[in-house]
N, C-alpha and C. Protein backbone atom coordinates (compact mmCIF):
# COMPACT_ATOMS: atom_id res chain seq x y z
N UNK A 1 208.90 22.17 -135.61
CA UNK A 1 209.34 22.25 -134.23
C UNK A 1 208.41 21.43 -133.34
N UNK A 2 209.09 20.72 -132.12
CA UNK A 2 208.55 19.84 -131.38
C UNK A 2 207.81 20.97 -129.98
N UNK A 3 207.25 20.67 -129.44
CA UNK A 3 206.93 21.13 -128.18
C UNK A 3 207.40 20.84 -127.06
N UNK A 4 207.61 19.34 -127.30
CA UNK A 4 207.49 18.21 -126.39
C UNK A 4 208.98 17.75 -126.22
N UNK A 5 210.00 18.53 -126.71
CA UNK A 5 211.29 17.85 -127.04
C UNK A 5 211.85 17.87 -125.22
N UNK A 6 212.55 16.77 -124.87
CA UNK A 6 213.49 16.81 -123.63
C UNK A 6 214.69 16.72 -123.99
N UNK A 7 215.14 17.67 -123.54
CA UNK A 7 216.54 18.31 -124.40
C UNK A 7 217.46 17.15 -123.00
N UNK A 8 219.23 16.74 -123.39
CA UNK A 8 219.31 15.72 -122.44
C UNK A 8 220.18 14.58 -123.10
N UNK A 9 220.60 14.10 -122.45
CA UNK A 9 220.80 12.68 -123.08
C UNK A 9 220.16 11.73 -122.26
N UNK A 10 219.22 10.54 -123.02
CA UNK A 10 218.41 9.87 -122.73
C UNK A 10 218.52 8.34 -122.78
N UNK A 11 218.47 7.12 -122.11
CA UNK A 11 218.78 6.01 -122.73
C UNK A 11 216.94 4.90 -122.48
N UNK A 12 217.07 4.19 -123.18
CA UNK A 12 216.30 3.42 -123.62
C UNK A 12 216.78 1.99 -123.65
N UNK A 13 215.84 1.14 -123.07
CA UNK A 13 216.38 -0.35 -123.54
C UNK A 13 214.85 -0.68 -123.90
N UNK A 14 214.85 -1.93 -124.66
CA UNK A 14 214.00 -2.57 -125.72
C UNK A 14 214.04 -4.04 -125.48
N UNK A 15 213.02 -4.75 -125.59
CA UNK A 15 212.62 -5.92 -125.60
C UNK A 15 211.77 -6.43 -126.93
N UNK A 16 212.15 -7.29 -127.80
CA UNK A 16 211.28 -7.70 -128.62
C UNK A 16 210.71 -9.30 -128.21
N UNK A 17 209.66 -9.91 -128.36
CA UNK A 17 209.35 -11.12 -128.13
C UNK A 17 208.27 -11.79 -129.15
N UNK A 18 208.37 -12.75 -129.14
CA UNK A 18 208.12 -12.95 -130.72
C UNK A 18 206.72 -14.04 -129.77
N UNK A 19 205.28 -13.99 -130.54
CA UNK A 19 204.56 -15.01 -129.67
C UNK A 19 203.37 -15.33 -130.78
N UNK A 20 202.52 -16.10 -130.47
CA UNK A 20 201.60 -16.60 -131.77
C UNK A 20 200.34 -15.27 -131.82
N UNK A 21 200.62 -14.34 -130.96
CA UNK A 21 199.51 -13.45 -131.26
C UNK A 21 198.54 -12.99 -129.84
N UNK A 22 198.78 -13.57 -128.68
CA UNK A 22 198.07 -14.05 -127.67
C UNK A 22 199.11 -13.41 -126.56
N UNK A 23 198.92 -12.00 -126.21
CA UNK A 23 200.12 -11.69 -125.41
C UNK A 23 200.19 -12.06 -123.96
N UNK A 24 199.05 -13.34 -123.33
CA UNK A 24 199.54 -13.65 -122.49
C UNK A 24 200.56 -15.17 -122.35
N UNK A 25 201.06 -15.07 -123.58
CA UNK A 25 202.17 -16.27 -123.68
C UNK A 25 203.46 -15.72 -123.21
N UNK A 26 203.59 -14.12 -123.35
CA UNK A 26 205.02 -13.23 -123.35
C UNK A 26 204.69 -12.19 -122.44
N UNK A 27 203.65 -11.98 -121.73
CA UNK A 27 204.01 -10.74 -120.40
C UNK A 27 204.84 -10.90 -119.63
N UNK A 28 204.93 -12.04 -119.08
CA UNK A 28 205.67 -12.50 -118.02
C UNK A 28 207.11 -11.92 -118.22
N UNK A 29 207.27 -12.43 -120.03
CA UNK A 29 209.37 -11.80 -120.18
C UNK A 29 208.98 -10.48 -120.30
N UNK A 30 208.08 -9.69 -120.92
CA UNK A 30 208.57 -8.38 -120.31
C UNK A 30 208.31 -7.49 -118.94
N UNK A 31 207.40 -7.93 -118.55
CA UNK A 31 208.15 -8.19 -116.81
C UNK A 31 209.09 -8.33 -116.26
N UNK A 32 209.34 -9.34 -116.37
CA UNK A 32 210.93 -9.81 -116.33
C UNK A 32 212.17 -8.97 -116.77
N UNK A 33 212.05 -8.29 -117.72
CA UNK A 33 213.02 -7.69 -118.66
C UNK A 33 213.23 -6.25 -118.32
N UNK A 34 211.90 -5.68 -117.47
CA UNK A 34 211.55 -4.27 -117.17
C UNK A 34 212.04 -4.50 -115.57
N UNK A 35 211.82 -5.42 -114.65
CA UNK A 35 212.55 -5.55 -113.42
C UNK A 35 213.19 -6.81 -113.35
N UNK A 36 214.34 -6.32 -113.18
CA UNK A 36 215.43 -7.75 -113.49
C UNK A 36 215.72 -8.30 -111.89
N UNK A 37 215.98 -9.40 -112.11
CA UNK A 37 216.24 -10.17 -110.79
C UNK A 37 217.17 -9.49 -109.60
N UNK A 38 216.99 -8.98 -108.70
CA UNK A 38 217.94 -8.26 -107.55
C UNK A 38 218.29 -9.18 -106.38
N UNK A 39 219.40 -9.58 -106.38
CA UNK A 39 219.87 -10.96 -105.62
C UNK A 39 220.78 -10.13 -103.91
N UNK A 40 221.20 -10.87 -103.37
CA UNK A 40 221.80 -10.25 -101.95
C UNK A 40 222.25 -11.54 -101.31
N UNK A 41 223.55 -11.08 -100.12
CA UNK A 41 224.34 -11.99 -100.12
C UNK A 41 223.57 -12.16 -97.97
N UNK A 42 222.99 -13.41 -98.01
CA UNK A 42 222.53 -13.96 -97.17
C UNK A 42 223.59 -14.70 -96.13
N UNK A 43 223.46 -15.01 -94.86
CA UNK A 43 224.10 -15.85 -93.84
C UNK A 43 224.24 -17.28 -94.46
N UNK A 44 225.08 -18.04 -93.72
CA UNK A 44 224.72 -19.61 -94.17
C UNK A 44 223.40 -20.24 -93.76
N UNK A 45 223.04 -19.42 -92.23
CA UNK A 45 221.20 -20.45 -92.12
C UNK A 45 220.39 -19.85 -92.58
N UNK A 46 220.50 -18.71 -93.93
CA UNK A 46 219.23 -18.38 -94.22
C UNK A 46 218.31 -19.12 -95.44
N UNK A 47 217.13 -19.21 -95.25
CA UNK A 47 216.40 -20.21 -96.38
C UNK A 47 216.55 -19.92 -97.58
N UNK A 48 217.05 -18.16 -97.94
CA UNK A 48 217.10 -18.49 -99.28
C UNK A 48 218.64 -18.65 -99.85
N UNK A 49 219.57 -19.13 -98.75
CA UNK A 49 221.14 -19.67 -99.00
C UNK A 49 220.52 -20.88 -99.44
N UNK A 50 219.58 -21.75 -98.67
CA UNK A 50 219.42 -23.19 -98.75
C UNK A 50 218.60 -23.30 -100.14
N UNK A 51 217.93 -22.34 -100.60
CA UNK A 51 216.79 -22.66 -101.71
C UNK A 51 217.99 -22.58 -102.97
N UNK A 52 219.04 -21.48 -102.98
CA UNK A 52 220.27 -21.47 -103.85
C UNK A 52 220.68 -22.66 -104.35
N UNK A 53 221.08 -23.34 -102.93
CA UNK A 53 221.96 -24.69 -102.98
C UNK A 53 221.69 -25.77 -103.42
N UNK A 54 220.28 -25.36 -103.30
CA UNK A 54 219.57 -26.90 -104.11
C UNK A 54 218.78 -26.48 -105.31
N UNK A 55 218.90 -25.42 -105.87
CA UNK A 55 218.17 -24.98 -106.93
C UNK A 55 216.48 -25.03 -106.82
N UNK A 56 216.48 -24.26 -106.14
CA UNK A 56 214.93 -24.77 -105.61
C UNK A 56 214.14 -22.97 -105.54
N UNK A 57 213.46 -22.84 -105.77
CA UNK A 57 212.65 -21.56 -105.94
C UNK A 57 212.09 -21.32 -104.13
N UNK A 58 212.45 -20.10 -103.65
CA UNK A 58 212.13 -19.77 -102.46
C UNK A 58 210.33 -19.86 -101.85
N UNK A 59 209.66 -19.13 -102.92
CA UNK A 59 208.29 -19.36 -103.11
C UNK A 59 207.63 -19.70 -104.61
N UNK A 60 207.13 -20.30 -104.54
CA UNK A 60 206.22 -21.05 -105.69
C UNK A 60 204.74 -19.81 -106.26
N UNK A 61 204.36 -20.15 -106.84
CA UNK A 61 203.03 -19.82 -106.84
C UNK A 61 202.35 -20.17 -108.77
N UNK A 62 200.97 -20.50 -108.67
CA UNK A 62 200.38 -21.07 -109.84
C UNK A 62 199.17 -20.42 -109.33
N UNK A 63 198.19 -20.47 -110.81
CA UNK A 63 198.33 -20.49 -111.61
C UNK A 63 199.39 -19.50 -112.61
N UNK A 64 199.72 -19.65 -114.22
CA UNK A 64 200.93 -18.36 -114.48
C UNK A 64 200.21 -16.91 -114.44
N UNK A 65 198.78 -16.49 -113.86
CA UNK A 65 198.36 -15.56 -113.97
C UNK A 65 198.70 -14.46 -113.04
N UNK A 66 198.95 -15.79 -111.88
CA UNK A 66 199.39 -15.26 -110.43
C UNK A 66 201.05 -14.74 -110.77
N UNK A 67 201.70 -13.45 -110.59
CA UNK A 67 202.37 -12.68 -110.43
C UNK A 67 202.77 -12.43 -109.17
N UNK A 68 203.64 -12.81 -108.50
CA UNK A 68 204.64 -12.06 -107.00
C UNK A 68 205.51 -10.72 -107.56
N UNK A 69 205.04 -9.90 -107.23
CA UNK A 69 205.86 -8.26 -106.97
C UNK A 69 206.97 -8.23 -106.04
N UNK A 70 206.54 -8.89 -104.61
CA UNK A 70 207.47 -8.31 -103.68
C UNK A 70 207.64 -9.60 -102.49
N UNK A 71 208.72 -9.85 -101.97
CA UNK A 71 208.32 -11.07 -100.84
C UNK A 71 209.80 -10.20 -100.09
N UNK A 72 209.28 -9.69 -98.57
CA UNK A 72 209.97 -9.16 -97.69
C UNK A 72 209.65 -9.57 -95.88
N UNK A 73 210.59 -9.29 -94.83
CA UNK A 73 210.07 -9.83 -93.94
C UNK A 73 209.34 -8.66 -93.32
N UNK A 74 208.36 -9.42 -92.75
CA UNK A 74 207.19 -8.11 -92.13
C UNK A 74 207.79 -7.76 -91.24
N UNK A 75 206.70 -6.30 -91.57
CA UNK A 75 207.38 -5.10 -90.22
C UNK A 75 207.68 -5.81 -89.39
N UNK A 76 206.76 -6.63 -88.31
CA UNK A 76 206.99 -6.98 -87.12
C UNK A 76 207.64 -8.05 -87.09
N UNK A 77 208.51 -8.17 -88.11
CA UNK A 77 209.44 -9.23 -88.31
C UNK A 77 209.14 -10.71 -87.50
N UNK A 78 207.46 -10.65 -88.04
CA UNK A 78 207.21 -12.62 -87.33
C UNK A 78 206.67 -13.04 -88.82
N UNK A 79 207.04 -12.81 -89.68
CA UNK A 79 206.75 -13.59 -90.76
C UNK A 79 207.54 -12.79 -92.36
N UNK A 80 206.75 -14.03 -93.26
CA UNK A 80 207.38 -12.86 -94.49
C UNK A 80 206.14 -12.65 -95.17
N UNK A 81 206.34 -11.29 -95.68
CA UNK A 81 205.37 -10.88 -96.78
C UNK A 81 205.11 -11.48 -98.00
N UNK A 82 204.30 -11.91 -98.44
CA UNK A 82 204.46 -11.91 -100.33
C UNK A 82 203.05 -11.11 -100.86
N UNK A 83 203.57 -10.58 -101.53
CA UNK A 83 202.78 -9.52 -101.85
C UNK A 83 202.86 -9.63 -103.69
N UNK A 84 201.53 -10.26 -104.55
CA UNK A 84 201.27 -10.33 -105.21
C UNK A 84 200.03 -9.38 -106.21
N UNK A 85 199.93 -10.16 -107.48
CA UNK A 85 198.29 -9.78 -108.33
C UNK A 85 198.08 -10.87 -109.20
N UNK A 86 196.45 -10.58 -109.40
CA UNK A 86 196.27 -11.41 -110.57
C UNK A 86 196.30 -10.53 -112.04
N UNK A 87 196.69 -10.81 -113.04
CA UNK A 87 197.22 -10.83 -113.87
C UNK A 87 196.43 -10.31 -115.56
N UNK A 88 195.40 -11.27 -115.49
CA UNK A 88 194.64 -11.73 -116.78
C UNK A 88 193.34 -11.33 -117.08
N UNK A 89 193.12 -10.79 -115.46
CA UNK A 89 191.60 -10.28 -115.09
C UNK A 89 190.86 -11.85 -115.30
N UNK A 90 190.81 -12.96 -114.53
CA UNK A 90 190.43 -13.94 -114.53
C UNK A 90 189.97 -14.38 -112.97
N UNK A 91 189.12 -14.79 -112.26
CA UNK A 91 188.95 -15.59 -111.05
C UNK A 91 189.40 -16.50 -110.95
N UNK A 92 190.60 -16.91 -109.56
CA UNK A 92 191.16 -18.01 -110.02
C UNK A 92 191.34 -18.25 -107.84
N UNK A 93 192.22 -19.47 -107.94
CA UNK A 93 192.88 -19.85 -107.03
C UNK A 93 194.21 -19.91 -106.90
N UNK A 94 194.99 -19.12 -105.98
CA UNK A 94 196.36 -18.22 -106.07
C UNK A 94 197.29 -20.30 -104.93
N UNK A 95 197.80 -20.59 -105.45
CA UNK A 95 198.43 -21.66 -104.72
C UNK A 95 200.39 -21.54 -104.58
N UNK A 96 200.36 -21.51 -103.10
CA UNK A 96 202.02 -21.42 -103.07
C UNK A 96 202.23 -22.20 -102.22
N UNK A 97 203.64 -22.86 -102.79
CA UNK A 97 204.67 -23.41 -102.12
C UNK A 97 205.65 -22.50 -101.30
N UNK A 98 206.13 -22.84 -100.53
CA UNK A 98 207.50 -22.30 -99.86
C UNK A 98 208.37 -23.22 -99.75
N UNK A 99 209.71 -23.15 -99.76
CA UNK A 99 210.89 -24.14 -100.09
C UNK A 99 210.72 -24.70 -98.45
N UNK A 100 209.69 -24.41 -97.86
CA UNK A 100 209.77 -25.24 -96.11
C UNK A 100 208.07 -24.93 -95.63
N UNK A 101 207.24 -25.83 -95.27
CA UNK A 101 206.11 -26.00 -95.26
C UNK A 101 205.70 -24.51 -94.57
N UNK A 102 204.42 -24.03 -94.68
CA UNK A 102 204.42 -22.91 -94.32
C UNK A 102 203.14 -23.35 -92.86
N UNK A 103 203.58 -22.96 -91.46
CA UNK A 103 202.86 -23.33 -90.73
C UNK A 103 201.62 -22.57 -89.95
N UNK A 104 201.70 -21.22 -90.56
CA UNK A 104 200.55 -19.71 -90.37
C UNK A 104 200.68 -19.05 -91.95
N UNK A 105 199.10 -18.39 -91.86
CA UNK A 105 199.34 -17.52 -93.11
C UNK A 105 198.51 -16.88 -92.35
N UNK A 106 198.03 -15.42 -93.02
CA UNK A 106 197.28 -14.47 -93.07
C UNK A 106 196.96 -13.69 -94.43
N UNK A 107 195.85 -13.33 -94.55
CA UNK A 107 195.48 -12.17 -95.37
C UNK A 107 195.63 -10.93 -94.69
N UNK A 108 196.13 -9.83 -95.53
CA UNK A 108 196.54 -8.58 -94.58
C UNK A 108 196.76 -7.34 -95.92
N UNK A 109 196.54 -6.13 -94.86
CA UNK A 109 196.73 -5.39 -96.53
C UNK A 109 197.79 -4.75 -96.43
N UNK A 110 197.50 -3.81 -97.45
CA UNK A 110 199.06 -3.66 -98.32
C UNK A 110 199.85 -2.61 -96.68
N UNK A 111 199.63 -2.42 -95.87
CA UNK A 111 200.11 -1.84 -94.53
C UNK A 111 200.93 -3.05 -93.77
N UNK A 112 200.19 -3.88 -93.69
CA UNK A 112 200.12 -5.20 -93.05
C UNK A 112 199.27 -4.79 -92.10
N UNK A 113 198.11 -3.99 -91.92
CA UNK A 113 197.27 -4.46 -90.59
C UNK A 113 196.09 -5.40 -90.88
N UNK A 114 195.34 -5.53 -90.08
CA UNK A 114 193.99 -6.15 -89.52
C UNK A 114 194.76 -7.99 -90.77
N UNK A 115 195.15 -8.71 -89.72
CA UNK A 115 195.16 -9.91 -90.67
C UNK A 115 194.51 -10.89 -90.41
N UNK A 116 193.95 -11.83 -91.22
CA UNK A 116 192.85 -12.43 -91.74
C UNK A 116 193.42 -13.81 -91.38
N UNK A 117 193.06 -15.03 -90.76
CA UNK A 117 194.15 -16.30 -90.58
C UNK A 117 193.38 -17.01 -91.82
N UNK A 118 194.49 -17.91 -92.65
CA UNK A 118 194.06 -18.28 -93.73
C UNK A 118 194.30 -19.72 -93.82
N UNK A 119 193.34 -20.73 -94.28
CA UNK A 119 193.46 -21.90 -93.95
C UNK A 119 194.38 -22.56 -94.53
N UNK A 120 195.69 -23.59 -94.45
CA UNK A 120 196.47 -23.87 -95.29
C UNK A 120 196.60 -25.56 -95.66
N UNK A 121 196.88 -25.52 -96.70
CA UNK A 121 196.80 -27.41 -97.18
C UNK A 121 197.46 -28.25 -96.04
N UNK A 122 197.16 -29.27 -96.14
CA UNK A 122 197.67 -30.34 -95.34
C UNK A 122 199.13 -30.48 -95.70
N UNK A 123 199.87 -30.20 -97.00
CA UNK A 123 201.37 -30.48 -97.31
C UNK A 123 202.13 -29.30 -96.69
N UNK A 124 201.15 -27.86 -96.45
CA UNK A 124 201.80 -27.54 -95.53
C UNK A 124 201.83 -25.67 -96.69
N UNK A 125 201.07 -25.92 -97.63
CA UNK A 125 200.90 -25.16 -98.74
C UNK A 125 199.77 -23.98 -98.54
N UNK A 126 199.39 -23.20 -99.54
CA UNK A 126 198.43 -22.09 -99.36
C UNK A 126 197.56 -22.18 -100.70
N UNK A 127 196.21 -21.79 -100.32
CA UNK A 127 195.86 -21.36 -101.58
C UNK A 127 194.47 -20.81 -101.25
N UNK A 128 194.85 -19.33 -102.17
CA UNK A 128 193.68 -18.69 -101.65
C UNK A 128 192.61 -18.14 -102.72
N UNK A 129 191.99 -17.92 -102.75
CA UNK A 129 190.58 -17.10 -103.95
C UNK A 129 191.66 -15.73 -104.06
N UNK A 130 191.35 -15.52 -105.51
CA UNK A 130 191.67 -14.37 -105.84
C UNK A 130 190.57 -13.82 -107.01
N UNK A 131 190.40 -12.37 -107.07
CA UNK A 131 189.24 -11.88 -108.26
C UNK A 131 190.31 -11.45 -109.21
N UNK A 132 189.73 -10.94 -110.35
CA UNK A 132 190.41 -10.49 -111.36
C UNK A 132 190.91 -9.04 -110.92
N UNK A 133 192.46 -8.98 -111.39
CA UNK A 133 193.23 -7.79 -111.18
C UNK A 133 193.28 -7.36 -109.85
N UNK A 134 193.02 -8.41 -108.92
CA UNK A 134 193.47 -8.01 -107.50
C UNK A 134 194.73 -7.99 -106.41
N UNK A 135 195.18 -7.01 -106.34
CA UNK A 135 196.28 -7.11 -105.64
C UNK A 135 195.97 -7.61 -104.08
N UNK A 136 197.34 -8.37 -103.43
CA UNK A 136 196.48 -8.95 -102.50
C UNK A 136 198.03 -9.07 -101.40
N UNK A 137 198.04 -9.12 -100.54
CA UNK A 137 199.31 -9.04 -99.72
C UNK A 137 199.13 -10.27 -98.22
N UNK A 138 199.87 -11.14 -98.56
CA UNK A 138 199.65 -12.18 -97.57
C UNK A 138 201.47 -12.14 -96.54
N UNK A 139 200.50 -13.04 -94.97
CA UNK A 139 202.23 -13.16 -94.30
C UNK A 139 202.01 -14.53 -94.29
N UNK A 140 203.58 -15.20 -94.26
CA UNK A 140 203.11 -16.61 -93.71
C UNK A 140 204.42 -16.60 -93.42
N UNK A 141 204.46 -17.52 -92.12
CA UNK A 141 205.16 -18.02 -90.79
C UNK A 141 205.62 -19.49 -91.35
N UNK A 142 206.69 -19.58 -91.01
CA UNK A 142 207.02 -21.28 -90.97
C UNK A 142 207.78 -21.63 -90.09
């Protein structure tokens, strides 16, 4: 006899991924596989109708250690959130694109208060220090 039994009907889904041994070649798909893409039906002027249309990724980000969780518009609806981590437990430099130059950023935490102005590339890009396994929640304005 079990102790532990949950009496019930239960379902399960499974991912297998096949990799040379090195499981940061395959986190990413089960990531992927455990939260699946959640899409929504946008206006015609919104950026991510336009990022659709041209096959173009809404936000970018490198190195593959760097992980995006969440990209929403902030409370005070003057920018959008992206709200990321690093990954690998590695020190690195977190770099994003936006499908339209980004012209403010901030560092801000996971609330969105006290934000930090963050310096951004000349193409119009971001890139910021990140430590190992740090979650980190930025806004940026365009």
């Amino acid at each position: 006899e079990y102790w532990f039994e949950q009496k019930g009907d239960h379902k399960y889904r499974m991912a297998l991924y096949f990799h040379d041994g090195n499981w940061r070649m395959r986190y990413r798909d089960g990531i992927a596989f455990n939260y699946p893409l959640t899409t929504f039906v946008a206006n015609e002027r919104s950026i991510a109708t336009k990022a659709t249309e041209e096959n173009k990724s809404f936000v970018t980000a490198t190195p593959s250690n760097i992980i995006i969780t969440s990209t929403k518009q902030s409370e005070d609806s003057k920018g959008t959130i992206i709200r990321f981590y690093e990954a690998e437990g590695k020190k690195c430099n977190a770099h994003f694109n936006l499908l339209k130059p980004i012209k403010e950023a901030f560092k801000t935490n996971l609330i969105e208060y006290d934000p930090i102005a963050l310096p951004l590339e000349t193409d119009g890009s971001l890139s910021i220090p990140v430590k190992p396994w740090e979650i980190v929640t930025i806004m940026v304005k365009n």
